[in-house]
Structures are given as structure tokens and as C-alpha cells.
PDB file of N, CA and C in Angstrom:
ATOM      1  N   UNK A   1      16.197 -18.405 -14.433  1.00  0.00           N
ATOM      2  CA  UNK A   1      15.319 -18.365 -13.285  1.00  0.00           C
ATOM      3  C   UNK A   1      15.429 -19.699 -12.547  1.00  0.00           C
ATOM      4  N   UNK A   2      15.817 -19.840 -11.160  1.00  0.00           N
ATOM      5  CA  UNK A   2      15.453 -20.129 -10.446  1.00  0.00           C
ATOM      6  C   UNK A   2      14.140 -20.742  -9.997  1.00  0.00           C
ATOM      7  N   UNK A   3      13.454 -22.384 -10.033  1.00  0.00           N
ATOM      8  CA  UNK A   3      12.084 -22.470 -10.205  1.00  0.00           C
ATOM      9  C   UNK A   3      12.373 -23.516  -9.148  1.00  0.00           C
ATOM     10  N   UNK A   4      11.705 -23.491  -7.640  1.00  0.00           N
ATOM     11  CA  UNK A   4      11.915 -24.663  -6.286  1.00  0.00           C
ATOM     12  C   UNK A   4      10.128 -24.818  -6.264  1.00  0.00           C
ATOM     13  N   UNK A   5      10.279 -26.079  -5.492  1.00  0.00           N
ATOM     14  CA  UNK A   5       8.973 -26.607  -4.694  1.00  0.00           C
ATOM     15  C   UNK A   5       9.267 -26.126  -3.871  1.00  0.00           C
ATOM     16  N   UNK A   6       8.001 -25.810  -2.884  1.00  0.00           N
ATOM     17  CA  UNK A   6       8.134 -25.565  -1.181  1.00  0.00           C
ATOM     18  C   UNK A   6       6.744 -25.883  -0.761  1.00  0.00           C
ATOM     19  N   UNK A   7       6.509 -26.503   0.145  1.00  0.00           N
ATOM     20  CA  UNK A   7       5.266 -26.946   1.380  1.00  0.00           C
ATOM     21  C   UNK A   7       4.837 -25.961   2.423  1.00  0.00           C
ATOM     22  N   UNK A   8       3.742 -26.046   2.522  1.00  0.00           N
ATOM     23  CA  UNK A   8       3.615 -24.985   3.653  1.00  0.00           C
ATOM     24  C   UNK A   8       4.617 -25.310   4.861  1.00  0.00           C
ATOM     25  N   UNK A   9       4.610 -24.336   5.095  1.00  0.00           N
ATOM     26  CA  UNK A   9       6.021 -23.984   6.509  1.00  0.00           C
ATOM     27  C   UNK A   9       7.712 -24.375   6.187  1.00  0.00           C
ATOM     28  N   UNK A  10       7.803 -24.613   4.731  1.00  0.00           N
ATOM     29  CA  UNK A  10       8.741 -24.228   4.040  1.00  0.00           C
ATOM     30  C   UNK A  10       9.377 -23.596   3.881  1.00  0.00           C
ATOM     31  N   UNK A  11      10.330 -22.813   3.531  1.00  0.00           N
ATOM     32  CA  UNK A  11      11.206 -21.434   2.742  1.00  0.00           C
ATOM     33  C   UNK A  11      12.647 -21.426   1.739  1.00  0.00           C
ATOM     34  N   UNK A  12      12.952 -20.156   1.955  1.00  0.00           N
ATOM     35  CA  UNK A  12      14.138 -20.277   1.225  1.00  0.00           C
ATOM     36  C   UNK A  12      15.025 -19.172   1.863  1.00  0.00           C
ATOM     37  N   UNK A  13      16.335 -18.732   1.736  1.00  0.00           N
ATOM     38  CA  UNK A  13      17.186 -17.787   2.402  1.00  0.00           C
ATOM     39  C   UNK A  13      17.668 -17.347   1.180  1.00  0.00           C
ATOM     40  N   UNK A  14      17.780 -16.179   1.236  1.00  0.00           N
ATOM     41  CA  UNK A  14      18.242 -15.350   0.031  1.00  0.00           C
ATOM     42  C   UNK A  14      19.643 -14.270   0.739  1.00  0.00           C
ATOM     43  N   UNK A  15      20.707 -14.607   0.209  1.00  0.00           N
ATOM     44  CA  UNK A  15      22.080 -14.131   0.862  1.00  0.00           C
ATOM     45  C   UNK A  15      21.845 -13.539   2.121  1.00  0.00           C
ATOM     46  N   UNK A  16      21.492 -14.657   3.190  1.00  0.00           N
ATOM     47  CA  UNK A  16      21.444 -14.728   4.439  1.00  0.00           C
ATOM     48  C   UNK A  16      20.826 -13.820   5.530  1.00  0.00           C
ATOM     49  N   UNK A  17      19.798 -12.881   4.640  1.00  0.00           N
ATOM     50  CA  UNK A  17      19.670 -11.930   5.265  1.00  0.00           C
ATOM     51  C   UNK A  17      17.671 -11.725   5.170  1.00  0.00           C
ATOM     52  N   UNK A  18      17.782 -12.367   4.029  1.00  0.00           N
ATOM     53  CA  UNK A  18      16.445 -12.198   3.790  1.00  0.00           C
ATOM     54  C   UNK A  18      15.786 -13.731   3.338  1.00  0.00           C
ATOM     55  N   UNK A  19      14.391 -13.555   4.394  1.00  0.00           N
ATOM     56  CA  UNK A  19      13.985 -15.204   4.371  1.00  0.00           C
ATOM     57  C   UNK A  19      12.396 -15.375   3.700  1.00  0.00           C
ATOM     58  N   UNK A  20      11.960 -16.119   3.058  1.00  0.00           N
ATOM     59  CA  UNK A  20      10.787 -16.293   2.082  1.00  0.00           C
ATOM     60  C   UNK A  20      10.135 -17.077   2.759  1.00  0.00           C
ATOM     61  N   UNK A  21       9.064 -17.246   3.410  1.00  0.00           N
ATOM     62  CA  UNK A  21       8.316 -18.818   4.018  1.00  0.00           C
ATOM     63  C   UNK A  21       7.039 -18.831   3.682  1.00  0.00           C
ATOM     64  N   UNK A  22       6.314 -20.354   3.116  1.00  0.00           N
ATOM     65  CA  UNK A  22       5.305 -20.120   2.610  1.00  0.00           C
ATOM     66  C   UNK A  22       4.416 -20.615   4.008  1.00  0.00           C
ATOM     67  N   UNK A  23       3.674 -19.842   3.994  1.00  0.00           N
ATOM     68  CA  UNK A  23       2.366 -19.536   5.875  1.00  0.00           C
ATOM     69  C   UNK A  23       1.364 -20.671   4.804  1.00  0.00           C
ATOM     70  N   UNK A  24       0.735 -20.673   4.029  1.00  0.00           N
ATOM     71  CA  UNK A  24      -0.530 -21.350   3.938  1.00  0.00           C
ATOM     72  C   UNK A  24      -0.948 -21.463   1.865  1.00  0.00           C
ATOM     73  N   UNK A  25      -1.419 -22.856   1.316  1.00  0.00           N
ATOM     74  CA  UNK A  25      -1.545 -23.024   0.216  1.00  0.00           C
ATOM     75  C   UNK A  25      -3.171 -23.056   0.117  1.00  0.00           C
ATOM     76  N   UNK A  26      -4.062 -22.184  -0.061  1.00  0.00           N
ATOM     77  CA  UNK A  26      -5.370 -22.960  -0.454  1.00  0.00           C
ATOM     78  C   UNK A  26      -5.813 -22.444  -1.629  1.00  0.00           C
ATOM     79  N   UNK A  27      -5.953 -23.854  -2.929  1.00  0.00           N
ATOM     80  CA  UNK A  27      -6.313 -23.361  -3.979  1.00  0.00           C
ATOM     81  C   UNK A  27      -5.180 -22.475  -4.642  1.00  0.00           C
ATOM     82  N   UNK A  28      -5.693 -22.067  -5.417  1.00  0.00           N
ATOM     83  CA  UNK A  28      -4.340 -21.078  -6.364  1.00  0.00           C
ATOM     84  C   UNK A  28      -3.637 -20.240  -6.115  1.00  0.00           C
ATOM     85  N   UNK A  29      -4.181 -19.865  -4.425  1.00  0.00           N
ATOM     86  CA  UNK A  29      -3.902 -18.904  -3.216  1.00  0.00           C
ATOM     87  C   UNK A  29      -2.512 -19.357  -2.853  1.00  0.00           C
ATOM     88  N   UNK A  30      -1.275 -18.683  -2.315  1.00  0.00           N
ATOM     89  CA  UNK A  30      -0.551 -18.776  -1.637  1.00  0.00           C
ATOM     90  C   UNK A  30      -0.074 -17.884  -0.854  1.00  0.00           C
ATOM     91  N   UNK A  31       0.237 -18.107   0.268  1.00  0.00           N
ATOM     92  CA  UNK A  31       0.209 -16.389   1.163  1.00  0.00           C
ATOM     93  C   UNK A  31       1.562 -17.608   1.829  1.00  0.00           C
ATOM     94  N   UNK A  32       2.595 -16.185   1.365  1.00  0.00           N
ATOM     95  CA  UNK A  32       3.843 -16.102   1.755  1.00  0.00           C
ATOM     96  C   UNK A  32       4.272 -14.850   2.520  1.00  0.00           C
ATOM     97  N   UNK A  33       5.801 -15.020   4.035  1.00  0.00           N
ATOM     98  CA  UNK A  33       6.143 -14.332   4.118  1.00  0.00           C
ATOM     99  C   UNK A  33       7.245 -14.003   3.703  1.00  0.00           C
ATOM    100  N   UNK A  34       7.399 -12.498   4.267  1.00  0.00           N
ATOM    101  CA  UNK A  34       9.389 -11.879   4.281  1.00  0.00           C
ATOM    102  C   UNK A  34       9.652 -11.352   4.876  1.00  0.00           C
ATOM    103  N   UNK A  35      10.559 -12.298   5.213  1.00  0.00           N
ATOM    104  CA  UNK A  35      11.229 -11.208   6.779  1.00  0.00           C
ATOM    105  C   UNK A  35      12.814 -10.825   5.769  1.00  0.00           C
ATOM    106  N   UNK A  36      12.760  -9.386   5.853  1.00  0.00           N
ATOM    107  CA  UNK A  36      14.056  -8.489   5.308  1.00  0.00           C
ATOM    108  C   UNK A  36      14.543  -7.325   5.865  1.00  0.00           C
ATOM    109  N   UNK A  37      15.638  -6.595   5.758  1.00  0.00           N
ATOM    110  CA  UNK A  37      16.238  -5.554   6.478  1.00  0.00           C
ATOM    111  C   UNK A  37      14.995  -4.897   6.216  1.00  0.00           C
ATOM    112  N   UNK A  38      14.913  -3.945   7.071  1.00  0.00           N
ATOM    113  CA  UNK A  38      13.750  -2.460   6.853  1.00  0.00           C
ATOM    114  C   UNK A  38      14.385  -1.644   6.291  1.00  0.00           C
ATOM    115  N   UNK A  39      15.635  -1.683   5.631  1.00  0.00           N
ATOM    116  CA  UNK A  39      16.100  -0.540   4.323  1.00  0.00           C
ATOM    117  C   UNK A  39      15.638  -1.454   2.863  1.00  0.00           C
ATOM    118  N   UNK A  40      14.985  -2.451   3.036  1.00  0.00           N
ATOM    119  CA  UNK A  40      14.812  -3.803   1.848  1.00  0.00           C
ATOM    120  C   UNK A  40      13.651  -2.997   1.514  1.00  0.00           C
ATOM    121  N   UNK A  41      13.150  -2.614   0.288  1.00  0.00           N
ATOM    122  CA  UNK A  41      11.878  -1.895  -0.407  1.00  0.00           C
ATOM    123  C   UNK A  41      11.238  -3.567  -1.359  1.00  0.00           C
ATOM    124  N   UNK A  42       9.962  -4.258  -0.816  1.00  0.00           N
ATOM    125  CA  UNK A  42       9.375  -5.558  -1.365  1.00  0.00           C
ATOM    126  C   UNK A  42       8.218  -4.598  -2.101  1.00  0.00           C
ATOM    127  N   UNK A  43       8.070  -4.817  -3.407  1.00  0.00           N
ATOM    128  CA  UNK A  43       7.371  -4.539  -4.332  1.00  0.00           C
ATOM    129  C   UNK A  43       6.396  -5.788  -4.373  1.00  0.00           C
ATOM    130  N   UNK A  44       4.595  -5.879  -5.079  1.00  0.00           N
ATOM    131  CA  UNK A  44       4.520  -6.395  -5.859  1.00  0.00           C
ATOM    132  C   UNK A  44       4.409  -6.260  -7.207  1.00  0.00           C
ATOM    133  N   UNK A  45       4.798  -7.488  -7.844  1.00  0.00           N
ATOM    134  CA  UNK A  45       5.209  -7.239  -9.543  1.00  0.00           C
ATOM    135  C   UNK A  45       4.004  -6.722  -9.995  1.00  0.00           C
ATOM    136  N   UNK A  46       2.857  -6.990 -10.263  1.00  0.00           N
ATOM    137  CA  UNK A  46       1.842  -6.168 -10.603  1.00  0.00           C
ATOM    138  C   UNK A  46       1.223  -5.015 -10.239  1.00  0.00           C
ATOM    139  N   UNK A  47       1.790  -4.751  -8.879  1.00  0.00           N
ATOM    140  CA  UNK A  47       1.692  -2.867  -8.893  1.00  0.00           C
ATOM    141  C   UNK A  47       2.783  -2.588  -9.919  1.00  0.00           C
ATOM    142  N   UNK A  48       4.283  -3.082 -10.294  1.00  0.00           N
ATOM    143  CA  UNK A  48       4.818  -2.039 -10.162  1.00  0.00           C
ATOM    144  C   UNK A  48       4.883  -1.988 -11.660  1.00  0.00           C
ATOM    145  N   UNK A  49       4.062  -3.559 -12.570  1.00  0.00           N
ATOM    146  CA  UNK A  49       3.370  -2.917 -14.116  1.00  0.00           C
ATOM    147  C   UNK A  49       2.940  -1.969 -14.446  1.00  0.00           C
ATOM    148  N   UNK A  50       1.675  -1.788 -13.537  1.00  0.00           N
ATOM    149  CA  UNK A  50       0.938  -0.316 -13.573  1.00  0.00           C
ATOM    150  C   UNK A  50       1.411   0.416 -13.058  1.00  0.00           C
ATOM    151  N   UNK A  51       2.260   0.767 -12.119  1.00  0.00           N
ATOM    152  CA  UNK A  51       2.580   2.175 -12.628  1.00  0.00           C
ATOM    153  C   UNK A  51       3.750   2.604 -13.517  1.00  0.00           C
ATOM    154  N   UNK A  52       4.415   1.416 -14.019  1.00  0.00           N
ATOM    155  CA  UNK A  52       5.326   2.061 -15.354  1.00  0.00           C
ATOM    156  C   UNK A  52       4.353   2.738 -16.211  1.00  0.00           C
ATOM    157  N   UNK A  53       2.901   1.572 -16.355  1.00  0.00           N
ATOM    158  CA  UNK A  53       2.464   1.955 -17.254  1.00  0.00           C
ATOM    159  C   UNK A  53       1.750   3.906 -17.143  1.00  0.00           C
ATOM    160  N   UNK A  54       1.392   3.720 -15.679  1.00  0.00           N
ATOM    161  CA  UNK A  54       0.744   5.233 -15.616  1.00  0.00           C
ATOM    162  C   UNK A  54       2.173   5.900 -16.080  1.00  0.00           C
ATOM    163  N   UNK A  55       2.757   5.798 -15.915  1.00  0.00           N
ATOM    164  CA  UNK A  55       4.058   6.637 -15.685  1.00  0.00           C
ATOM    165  C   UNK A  55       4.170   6.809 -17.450  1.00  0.00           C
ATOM    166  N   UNK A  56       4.352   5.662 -18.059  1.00  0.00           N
ATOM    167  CA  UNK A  56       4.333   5.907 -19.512  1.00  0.00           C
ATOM    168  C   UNK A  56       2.900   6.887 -20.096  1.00  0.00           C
ATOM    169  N   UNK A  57       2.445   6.288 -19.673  1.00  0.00           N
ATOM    170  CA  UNK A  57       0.831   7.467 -20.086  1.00  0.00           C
ATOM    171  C   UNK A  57       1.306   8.875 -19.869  1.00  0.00           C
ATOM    172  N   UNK A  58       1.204   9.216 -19.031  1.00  0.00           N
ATOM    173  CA  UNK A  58       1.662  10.556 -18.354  1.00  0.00           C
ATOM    174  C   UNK A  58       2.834  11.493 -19.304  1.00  0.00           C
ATOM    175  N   UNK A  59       3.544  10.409 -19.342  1.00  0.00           N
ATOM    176  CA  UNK A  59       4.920  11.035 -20.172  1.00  0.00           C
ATOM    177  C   UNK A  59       4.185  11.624 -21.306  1.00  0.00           C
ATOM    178  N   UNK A  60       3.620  10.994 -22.464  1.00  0.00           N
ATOM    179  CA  UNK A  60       2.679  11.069 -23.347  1.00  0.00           C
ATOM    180  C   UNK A  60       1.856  12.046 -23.495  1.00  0.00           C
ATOM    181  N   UNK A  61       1.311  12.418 -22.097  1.00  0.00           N
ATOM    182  CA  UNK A  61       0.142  13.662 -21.967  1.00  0.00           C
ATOM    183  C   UNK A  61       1.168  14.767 -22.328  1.00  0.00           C
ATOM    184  N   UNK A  62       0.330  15.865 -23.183  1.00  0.00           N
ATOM    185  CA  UNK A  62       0.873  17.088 -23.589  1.00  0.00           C
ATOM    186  C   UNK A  62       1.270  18.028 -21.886  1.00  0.00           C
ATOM    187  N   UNK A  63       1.946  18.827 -21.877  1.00  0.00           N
ATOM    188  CA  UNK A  63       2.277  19.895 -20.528  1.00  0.00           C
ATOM    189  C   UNK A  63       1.030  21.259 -20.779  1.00  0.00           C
ATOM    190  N   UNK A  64       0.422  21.516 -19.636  1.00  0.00           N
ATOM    191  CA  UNK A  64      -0.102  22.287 -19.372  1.00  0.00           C
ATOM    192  C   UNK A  64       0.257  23.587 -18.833  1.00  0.00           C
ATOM    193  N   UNK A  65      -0.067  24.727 -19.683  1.00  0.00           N
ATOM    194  CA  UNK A  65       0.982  25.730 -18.688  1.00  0.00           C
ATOM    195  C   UNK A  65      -0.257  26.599 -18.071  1.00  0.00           C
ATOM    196  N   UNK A  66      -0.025  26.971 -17.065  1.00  0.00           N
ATOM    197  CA  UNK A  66      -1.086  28.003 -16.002  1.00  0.00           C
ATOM    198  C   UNK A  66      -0.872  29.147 -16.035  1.00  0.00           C
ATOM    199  N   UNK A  67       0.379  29.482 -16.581  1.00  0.00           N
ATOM    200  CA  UNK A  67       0.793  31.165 -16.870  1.00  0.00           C
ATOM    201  C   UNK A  67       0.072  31.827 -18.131  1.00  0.00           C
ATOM    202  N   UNK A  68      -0.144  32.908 -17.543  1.00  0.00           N
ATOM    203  CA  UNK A  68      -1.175  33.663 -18.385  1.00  0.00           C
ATOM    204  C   UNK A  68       0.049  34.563 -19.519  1.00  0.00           C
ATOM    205  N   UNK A  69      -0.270  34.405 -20.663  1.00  0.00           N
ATOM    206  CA  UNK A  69       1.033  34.535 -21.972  1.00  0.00           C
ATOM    207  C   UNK A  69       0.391  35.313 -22.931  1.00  0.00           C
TER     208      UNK A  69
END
């Protein structure tokens, strides 16, 4: 991993196409942007915990069948 300092109004370029800039630091807060292609899908990492995890739950749940047998 990769670990940089940056200051507000800072950034970084990521293979020239996609740019990281940090807008504002207050407190433990940091609000960053990204400017990236609009085919670029930006996740955050903690949505996308939960829903492996729903996703693992789910798997788990028994199947329900609605047909009358």
C-alpha cells in the first residue's frame, strides 16, 4: 500500500485519468473529491462490507418455494 500526505487543495492522479483532491480537513473529517470517467463505478469500502455481508447471510437462508406440491 501506497500511504502519501496531502493538504487541503492537494491531490493525487491515478493513471492520468482519474484525480483525488482533498476539498477540506476538519477534525477526523476529510471530504475528498473524484473526478473519473462516468464508466468508473467509486464504491465506498464500508457499503461494500455490508453488503458482502447481506449477500453472505442470504446465501445461508434456506429457499422458499411458493408452489403448491
Amino acid at each position: 500500500m501506497l500511504v502519501l500526505s496531502r493538504k487541503t487543495g492537494e491531490g493525487i492522479v491515478l493513471d492520468n485519468d482519474i484525480s483525488i483532491s482533498i476539498l477540506s480537513i476538519d477534525g477526523d473529517r476529510i471530504r475528498i473529491g473524484i473526478q473519473a470517467p462516468k464508466e468508473m463505478r467509486i464504491y465506498r469500502s464500508e457499503l461494500l462490507a455490508e453488503t458482502a455481508d447481506m449477500n453472505r447471510t442470504a446465501a445461508k437462508t434456506p429457499a422458499i418455494s411458493f408452489r403448491d406440491e
